[in-house]
Protein backbone atom coordinates (compact mmCIF):
# COMPACT_ATOMS: atom_id res chain seq x y z
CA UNK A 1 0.00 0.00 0.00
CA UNK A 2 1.34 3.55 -1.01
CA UNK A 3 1.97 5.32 2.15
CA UNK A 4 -0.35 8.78 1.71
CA UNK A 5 3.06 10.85 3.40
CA UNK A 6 5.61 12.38 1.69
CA UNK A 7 8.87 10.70 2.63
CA UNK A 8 12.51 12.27 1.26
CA UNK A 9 14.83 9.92 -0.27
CA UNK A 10 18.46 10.34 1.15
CA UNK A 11 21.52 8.88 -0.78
CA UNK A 12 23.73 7.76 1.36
CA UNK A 13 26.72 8.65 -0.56
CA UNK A 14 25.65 12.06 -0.15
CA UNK A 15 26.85 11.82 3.76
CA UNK A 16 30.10 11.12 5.61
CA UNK A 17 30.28 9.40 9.04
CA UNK A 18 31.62 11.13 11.47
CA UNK A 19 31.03 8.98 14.65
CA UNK A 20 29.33 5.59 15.26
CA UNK A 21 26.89 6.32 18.61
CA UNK A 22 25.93 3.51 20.89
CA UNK A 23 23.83 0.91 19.81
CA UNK A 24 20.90 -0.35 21.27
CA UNK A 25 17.49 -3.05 20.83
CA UNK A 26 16.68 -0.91 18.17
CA UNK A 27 19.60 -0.91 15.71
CA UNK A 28 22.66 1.38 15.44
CA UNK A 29 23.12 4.82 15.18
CA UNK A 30 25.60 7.09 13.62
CA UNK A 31 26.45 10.87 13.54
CA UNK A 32 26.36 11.74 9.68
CA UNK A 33 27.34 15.64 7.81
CA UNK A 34 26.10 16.01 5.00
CA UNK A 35 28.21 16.50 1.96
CA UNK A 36 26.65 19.80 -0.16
CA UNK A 37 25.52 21.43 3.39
CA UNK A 38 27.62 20.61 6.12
CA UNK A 39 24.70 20.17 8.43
CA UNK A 40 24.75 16.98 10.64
CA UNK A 41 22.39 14.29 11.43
CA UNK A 42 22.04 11.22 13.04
CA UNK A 43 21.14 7.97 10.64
CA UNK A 44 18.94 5.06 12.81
CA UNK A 45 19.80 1.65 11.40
CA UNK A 46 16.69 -0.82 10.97
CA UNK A 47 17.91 -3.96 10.42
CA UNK A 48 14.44 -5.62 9.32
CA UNK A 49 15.38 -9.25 10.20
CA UNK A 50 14.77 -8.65 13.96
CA UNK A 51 11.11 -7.09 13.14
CA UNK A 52 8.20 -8.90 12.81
CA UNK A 53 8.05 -10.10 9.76
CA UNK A 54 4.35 -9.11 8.92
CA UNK A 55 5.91 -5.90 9.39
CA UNK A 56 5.75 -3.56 6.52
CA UNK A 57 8.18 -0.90 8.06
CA UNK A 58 8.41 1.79 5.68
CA UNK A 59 4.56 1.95 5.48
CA UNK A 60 4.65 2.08 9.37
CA UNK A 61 6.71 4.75 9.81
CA UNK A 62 5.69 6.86 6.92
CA UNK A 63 2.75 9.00 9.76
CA UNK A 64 6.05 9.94 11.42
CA UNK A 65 7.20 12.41 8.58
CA UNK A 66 4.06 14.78 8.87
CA UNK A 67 5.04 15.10 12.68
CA UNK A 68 5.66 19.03 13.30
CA UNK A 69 5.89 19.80 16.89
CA UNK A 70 8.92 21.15 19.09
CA UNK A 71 9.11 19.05 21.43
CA UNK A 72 9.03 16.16 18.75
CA UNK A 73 12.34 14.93 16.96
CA UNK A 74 11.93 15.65 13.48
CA UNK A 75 12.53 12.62 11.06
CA UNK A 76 14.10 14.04 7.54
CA UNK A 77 14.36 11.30 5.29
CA UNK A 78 14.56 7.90 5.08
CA UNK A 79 16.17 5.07 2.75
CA UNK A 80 16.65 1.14 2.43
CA UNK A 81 19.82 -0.22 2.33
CA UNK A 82 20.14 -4.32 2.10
CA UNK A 83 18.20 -5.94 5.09
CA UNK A 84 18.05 -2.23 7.00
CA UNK A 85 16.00 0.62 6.81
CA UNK A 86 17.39 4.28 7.55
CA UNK A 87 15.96 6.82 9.09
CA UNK A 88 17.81 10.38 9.30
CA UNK A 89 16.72 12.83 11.88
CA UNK A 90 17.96 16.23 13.04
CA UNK A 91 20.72 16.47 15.39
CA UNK A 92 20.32 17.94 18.94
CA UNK A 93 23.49 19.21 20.25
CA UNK A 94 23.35 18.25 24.13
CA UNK A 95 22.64 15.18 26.43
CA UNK A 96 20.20 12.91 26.83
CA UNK A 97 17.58 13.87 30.01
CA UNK A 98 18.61 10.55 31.26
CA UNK A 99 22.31 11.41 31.28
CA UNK A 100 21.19 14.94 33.27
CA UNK A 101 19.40 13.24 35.76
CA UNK A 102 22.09 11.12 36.44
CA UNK A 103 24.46 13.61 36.81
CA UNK A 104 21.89 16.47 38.97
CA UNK A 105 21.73 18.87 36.73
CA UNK A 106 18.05 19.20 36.83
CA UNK A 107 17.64 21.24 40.21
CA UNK A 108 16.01 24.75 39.49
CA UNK A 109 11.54 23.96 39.64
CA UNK A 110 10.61 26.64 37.14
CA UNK A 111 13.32 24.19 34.63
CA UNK A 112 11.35 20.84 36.29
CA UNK A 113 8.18 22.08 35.20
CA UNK A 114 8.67 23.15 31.29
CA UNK A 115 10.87 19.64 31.45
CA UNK A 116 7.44 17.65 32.62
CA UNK A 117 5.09 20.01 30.35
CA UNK A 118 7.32 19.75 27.37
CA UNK A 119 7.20 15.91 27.56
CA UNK A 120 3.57 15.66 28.40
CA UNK A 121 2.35 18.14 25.05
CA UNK A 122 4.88 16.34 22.93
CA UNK A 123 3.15 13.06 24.38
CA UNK A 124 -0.07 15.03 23.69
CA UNK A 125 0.66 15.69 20.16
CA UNK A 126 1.85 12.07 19.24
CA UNK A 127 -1.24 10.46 20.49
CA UNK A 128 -3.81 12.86 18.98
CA UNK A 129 -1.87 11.50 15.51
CA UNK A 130 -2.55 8.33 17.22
CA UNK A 131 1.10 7.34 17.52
CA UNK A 132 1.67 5.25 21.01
CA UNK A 133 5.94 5.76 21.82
CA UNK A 134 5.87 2.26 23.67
CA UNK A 135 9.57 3.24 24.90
CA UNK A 136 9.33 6.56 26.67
CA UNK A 137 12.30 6.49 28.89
CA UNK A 138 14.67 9.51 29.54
CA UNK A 139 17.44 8.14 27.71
CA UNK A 140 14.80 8.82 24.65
CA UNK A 141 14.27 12.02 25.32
CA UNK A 142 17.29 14.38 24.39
CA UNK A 143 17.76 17.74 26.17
CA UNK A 144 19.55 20.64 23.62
CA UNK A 145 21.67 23.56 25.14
CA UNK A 146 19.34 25.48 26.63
CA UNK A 147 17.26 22.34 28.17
CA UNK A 148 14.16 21.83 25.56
CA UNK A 149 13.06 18.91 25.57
CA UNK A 150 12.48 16.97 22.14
CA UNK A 151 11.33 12.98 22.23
CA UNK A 152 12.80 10.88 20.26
CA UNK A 153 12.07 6.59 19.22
CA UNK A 154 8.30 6.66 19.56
CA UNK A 155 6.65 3.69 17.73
CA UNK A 156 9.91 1.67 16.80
CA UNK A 157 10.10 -1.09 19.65
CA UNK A 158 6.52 -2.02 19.04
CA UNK A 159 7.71 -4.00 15.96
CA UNK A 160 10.85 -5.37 17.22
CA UNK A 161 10.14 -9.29 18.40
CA UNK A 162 12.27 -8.69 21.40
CA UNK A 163 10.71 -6.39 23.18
CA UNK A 164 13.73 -4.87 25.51
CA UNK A 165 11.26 -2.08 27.61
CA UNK A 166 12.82 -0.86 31.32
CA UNK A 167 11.32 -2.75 34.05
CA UNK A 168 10.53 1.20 35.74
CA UNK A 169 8.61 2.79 32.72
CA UNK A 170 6.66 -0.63 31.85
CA UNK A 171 3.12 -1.01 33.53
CA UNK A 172 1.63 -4.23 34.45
CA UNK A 173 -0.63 -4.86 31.13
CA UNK A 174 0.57 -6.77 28.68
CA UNK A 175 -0.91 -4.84 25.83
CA UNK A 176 0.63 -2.06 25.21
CA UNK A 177 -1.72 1.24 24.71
CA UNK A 178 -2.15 4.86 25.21
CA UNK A 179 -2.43 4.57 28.66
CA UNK A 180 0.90 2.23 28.90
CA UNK A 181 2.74 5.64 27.78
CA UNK A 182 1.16 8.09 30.53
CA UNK A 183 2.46 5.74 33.13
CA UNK A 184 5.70 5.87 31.84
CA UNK A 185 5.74 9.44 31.84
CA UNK A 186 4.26 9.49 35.52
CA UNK A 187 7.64 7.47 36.56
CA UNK A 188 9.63 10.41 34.28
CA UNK A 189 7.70 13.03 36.04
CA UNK A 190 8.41 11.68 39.53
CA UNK A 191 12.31 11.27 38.69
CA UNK A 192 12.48 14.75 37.23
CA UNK A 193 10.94 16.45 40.44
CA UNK A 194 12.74 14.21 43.24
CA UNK A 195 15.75 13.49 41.66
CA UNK A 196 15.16 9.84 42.27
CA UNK A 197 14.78 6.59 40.01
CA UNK A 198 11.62 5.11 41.24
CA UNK A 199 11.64 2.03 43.23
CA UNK A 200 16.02 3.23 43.43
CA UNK A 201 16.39 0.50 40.60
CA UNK A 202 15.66 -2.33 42.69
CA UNK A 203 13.05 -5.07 41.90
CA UNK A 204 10.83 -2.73 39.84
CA UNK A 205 9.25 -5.28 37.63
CA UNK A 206 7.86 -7.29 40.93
CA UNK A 207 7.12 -4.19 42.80
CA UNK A 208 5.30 -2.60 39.73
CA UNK A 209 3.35 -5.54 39.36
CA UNK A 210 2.38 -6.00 43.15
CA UNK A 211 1.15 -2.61 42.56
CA UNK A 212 3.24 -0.48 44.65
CA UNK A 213 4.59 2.92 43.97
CA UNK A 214 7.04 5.64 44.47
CA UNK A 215 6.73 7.39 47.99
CA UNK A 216 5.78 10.53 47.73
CA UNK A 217 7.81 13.59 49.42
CA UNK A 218 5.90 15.68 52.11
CA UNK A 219 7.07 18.75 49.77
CA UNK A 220 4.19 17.59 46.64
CA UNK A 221 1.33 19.48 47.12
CA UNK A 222 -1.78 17.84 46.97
CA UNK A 223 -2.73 18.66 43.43
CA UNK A 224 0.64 16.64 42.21
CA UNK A 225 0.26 13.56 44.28
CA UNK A 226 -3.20 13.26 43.20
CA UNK A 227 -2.29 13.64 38.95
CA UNK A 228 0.77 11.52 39.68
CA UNK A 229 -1.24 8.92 41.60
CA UNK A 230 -3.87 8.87 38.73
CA UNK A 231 -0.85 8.57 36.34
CA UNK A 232 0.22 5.19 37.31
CA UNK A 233 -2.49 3.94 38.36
CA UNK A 234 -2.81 0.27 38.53
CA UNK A 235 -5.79 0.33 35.90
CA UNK A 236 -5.12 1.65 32.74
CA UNK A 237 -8.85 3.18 32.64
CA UNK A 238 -8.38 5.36 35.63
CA UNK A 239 -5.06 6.88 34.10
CA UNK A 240 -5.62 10.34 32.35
CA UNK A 241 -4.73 11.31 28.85
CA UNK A 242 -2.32 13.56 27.98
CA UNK A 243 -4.97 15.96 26.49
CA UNK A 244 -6.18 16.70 30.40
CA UNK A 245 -2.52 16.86 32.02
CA UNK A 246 -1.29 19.55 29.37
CA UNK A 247 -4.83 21.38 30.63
CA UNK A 248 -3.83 21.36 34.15
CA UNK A 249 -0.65 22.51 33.52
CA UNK A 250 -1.81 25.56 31.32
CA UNK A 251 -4.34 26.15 34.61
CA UNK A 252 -1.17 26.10 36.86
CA UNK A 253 -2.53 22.96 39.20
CA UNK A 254 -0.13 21.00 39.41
CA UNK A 255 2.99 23.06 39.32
CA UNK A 256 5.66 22.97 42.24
CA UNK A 257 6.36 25.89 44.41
CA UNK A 258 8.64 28.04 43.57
CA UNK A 259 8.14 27.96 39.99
CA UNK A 260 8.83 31.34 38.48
CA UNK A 261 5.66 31.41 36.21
CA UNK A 262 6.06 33.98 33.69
CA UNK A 263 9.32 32.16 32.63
CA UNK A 264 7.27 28.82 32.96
CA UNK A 265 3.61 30.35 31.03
CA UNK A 266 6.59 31.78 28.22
CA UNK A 267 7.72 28.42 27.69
CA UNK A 268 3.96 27.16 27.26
CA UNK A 269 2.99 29.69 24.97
CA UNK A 270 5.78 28.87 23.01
CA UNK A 271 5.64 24.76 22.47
CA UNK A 272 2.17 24.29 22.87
CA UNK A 273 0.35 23.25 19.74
CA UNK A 274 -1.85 26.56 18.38
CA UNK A 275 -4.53 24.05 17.35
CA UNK A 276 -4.91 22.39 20.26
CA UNK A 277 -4.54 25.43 22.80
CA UNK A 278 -6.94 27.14 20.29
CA UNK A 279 -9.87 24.56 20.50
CA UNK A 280 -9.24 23.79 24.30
CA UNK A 281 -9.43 27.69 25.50
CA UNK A 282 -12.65 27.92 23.06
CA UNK A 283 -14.08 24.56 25.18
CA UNK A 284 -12.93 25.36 28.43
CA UNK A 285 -14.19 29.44 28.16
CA UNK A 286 -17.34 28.43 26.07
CA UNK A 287 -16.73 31.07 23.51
CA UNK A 288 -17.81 31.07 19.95
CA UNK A 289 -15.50 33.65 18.68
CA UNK A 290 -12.42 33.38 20.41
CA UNK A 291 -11.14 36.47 19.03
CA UNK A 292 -13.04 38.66 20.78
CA UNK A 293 -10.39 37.65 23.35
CA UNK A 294 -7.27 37.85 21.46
CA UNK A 295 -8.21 41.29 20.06
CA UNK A 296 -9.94 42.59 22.96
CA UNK A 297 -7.89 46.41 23.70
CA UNK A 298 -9.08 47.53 27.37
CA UNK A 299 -9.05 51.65 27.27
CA UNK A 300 -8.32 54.15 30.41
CA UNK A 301 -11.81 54.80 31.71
CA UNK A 302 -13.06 58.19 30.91
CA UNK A 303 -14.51 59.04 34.18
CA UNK A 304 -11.10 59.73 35.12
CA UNK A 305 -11.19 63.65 34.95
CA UNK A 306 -13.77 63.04 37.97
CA UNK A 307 -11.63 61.63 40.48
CA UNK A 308 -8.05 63.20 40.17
CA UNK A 309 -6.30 64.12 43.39
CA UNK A 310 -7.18 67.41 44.50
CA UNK A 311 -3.68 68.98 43.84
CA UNK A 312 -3.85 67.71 40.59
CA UNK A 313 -0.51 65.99 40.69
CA UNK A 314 1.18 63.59 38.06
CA UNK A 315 4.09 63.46 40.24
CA UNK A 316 4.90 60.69 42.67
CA UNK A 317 7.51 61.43 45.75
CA UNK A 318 6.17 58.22 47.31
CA UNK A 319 4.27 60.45 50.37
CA UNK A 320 1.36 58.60 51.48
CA UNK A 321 -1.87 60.95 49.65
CA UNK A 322 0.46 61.44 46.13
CA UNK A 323 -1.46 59.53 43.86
CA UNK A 324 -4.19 58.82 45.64
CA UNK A 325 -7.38 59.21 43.79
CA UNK A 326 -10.11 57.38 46.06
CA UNK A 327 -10.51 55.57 49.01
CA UNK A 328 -13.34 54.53 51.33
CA UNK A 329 -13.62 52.56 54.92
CA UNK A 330 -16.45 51.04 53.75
CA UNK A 331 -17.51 48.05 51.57
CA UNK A 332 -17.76 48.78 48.24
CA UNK A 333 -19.91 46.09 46.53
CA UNK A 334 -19.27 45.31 43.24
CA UNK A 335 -23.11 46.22 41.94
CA UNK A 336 -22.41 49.83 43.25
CA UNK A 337 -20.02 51.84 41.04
CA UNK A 338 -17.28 53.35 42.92
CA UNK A 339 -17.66 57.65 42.45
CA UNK A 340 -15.94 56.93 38.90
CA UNK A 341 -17.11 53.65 37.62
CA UNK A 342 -13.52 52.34 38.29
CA UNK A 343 -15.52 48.98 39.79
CA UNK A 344 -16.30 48.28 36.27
CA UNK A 345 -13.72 49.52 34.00
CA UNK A 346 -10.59 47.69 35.21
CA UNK A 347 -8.59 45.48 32.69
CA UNK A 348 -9.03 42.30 35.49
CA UNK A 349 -13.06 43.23 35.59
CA UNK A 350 -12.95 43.60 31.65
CA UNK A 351 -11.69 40.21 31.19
CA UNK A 352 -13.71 38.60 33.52
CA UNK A 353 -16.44 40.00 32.20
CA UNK A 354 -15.09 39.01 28.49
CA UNK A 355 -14.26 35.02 29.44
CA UNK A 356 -17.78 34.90 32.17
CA UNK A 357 -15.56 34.02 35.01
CA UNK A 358 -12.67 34.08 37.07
CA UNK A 359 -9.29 34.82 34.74
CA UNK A 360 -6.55 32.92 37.02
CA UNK A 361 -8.81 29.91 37.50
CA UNK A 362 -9.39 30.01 33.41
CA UNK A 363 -5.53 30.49 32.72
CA UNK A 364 -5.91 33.92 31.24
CA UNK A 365 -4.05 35.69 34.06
CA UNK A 366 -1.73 33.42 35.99
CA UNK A 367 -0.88 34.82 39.96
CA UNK A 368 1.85 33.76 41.81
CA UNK A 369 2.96 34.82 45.20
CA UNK A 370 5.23 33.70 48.17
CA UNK A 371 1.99 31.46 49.52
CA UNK A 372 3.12 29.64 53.06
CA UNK A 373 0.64 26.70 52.39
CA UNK A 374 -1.71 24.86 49.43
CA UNK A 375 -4.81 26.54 50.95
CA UNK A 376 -3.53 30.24 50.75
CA UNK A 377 -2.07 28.81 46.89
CA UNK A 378 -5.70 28.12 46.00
CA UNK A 379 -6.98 31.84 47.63
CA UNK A 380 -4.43 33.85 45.26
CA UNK A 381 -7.35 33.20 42.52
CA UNK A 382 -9.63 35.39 44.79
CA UNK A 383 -7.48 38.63 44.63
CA UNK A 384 -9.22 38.92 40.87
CA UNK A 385 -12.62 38.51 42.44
CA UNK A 386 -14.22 42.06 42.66
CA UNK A 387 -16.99 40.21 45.11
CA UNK A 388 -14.67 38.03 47.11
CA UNK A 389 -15.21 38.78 50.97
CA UNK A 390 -12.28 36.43 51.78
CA UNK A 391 -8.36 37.45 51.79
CA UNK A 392 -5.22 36.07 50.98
CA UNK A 393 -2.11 35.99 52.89
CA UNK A 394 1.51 35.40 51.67
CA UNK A 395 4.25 33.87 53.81
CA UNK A 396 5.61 35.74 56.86
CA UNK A 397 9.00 36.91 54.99
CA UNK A 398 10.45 39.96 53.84
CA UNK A 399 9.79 41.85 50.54
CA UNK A 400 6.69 39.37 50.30
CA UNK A 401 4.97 39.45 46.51
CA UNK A 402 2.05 38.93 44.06
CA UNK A 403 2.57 38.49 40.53
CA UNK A 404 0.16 38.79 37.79
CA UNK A 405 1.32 37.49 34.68
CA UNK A 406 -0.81 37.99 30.82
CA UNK A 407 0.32 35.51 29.13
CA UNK A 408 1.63 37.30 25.56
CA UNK A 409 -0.73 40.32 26.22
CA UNK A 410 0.93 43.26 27.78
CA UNK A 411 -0.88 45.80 29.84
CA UNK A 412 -0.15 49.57 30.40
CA UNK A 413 -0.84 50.95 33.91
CA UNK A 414 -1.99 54.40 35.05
CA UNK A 415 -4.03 53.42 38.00
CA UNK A 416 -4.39 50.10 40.32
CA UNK A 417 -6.27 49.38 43.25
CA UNK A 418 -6.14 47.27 46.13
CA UNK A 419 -8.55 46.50 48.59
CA UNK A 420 -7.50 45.57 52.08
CA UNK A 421 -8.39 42.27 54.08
CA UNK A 422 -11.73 42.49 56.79
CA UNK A 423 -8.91 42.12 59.49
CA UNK A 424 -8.27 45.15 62.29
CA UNK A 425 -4.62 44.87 61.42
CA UNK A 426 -1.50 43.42 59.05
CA UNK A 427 -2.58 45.85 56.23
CA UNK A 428 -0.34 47.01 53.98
CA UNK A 429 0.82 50.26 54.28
CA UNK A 430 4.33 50.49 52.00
CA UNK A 431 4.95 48.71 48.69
CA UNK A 432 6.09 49.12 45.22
CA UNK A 433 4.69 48.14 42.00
CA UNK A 434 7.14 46.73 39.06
CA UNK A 435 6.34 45.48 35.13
CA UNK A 436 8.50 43.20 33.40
CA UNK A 437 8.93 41.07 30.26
CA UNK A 438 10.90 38.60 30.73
CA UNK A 439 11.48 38.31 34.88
CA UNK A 440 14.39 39.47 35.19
CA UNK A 441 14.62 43.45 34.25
CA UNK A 442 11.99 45.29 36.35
CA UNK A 443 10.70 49.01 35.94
CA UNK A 444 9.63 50.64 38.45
CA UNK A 445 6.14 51.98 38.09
CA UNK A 446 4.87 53.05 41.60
CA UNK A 447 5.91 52.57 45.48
CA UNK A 448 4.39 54.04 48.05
CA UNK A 449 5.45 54.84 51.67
CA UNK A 450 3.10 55.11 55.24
CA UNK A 451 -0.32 54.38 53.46
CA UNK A 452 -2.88 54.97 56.49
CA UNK A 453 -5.46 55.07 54.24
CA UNK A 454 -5.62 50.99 53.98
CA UNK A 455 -5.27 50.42 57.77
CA UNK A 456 -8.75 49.66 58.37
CA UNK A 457 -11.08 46.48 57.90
CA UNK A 458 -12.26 46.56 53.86
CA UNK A 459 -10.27 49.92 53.17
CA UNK A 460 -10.17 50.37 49.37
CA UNK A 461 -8.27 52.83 47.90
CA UNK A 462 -7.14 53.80 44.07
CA UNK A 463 -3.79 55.17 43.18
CA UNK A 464 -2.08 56.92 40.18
CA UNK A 465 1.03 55.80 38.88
CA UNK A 466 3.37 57.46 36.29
CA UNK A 467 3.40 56.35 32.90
CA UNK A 468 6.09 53.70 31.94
CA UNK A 469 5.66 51.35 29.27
CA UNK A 470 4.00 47.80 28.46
CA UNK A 471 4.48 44.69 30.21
CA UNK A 472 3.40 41.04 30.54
CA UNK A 473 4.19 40.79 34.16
CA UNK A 474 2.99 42.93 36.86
CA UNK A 475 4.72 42.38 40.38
CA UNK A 476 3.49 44.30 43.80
CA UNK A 477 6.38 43.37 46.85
CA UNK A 478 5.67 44.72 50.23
CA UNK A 479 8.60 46.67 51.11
CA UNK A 480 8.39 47.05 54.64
CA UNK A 481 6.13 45.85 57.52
CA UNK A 482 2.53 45.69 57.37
CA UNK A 483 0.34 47.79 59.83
CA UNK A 484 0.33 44.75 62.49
CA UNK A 485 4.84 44.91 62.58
CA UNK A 486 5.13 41.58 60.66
CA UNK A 487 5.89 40.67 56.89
CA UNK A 488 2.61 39.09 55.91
CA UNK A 489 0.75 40.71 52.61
CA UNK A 490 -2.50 40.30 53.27
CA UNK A 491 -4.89 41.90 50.35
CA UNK A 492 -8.86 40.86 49.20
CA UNK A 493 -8.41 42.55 45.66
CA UNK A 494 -6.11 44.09 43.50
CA UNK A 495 -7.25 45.81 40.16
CA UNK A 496 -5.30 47.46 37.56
CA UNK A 497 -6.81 50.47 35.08
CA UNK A 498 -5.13 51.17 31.73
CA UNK A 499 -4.80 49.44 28.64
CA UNK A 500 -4.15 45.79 27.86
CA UNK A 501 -3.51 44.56 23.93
């Protein structure tokens, strides 16, 4: 049958060897350059006598030359050569994951978490062209200089009569399915964040089958034991696809602490499939034109002229009343417009109102903060809820933060708000407000010194800040002790006014 894929031809006179790699179950490999280019590849040795012999191989792995994906190895051509059949793929200049686990060079969380995301989309993306890897290890995924992930051998050893899987990434069930590969990504996902091999090499195969599995360290929160636990579950049925772990990772749940998330949401914007993160954000925000998102251009409120600070001041010496354009003592409910409509025409209220519901919890705005436990973690979604009568509070530590990150959209600030927790003290009363782009330069847009006007129960109070410029990331860090003499941020709502595109 003529395989419906178009498949280049490579001569192998056309190439030089430059090094023969390790062989393995599969067949050898060899580092090749290319003649007329000079750019190198590595050539994958068949050698058809140790496949099944019903096996028609090129017709088999014809699907894999449509594969386009970046976390995906790219196969470039293939040819026959006596008994063998070549397969040339691109080169990545680095180290197999296996080989940086071995030697701990995967320590820093935000690098753990695109690591485990990268794998799971690429997984994602192979089984939605319905291609099961059957040999996901991390000696088969290969790490390039900057650490991307890119998988490599999927669908090869399910043709080979011996089948030569390790005893770790294998799950009970003889036959081997979609399911078969999520629980050998659970066991990747588990060695990536500990630093471990599961089981610590010994008797996998019995243990695996007996049904036991890793410990889990007291430092998982909750959300990760319980996708990891589903992962390898016992019963194929019960483990998730890859479709609904990429989700959850785009939704933040299951990401370690200390993940620095802009540098982590970057790396998900950039590898994820457009298609898929397309049709899932249309699903998941029940939209029918998901432009009206993508193009939606929040404008500076033009109430504004109403409530400008008596002395009319652009300037900002960081005094307590500079910038301050409203505040109240009371509760200001979010039916009742504050003296300016500012309840309303926000660029956090705008979206809500654009997706019908709450931005962090639908991955449109992604907060992060130094959070001392899962349950304050979970309350961080709240500081976006104009009605929320709860609070959040951060970790008892110095220069304590909350981060709002837009994905790609960048947002332009001129005013912000923040409403204070229903507490009679620990209110914030001297902070300053930073954008950024890439986490690592910050501008200064605002701080502000001896605030009294937020040291009350429900206080609410709106400040101008100087222009800047545009930024994805918007940081507030407590610079100094809260009203109570302790390091604790404790805020209900935070709201930013300007424009977001």
């Amino acid at each position: 049958m003529e395989s419906e894929f178009s498949i280049k031809h490579i001569n192998l006179s056309d190439y030089d060897t430059i090094q023969n790699l390790e062989s393995d179950s599969l067949g050898e490999l060899s580092l090749v350059k290319s003649k007329r280019t000079g750019k190198i590849y590595v050539f994958r040795r068949l050698n058809k006598t140790l496949l099944n012999e019903d096996v028609d191989l090129e017709n088999e792995v014809a699907p894999f030359f449509k594969l386009n994906h970046k976390t995906i190895l790219r196969f470039v051509g293939s040819c026959s050569d006596g008994d063998s059949l070549i397969l040339a793929t691109k080169y990545i200049d680095g180290k197999s994951l296996q080989e940086a686990l071995e030697n701990n060079e995967i320590k820093d969380p935000t690098l753990k978490a695109t690591l485990i995301y990268g794998i799971a989309e690429g997984m994602r993306y192979l089984h939605e062209n319905q291609i099961i890897h059957c040999d996901l290890r991390p000696s088969n995924i290969l790490l390039d200089s900057s650490n991307n992930p890119y998988i490599t051998d999927f669908g090869l050893l399910k043709h080979s009569k011996s089948l030569q899987r390790k005893p770790i990434y294998k799950p009970k069930e003889d036959d081997y399915s979609f399911s078969s590969d999520v629980f050998a990504f659970s066991m990747i996902a588990y060695q990536i964040l500990t630093g471990k091999v599961p089981y610590n090499n010994k008797n996998a195969r019995e243990r695996i089958d007996m049904g036991e599995r890793p410990g889990l360290p007291d430092a998982f929160t909750s959300k990760i034991d319980e996708w990891l636990t589903a992962c390898w579950s016992p019963n194929p049925s019960e483990r998730p696809n890859f479709a609904t772990i990429v989700l959850k990772f785009m939704q933040n749940e299951i990401l370690m602490p200390d993940v620095f998330i802009p540098k982590f949401q970057n790396y998900v914007c950039s590898v994820t499939s457009s298609e898929f993160a397309t049709r899932t954000l249309i699903k998941a925000l029940n939209l029918n034109n998901i432009q009206n998102l993508n193009k939606t251009q929040i404008q500076e409120n033009n109430h504004s002229s109403n409530v400008e600070n008596k002395n009319d001041s652009n300037g900002n010496n960081g005094s307590a009343n500079d910038g301050l354009l409203f505040s109240t003592s009371d509760f200001v409910h979010p039916a009742i417009n504050m003296s300016a409509g500012l309840e309303t025409e926000g660029i956090i209220a705008r979206l809500t109102h654009e997706i019908g519901g709450n931005v962090h919890e639908f991955g449109v705005v992604t907060l992060s903060g130094n959070y001392f436990n899962e349950e304050n973690h979970q309350k961080l979604g709240g500081i976006v809820t104009h009605n929320w009568n709860g609070h959040y509070e951060s970790s008892n530590q110095k220069d304590s933060w909350i981060q709002f990150f837009f994905y790609h959209k960048k947002v332009t600030i001129n005013k912000y708000s923040i409403m204070t927790w229903n507490g009679t003290t620990g209110h914030m009363v001297m902070w300053k407000l930073e954008g950024s782009n890439d986490g690592k330069e910050w501008t200064l847009i605002d701080t502000k010194n001896n605030v009294t006007q937020l040291c009350s129960p429900n206080s609410k109070c709106v400040f101008r800040c100087k222009y800047v410029d545009s930024f994805n990331t918007i940081r507030i860090t407590q610079t100094g002790n809260n009203s109570g003499g302790d390091d604790v941020l404790n805020v209900t709502n935070i709201e930013f006014y300007g424009t977001i595109y």
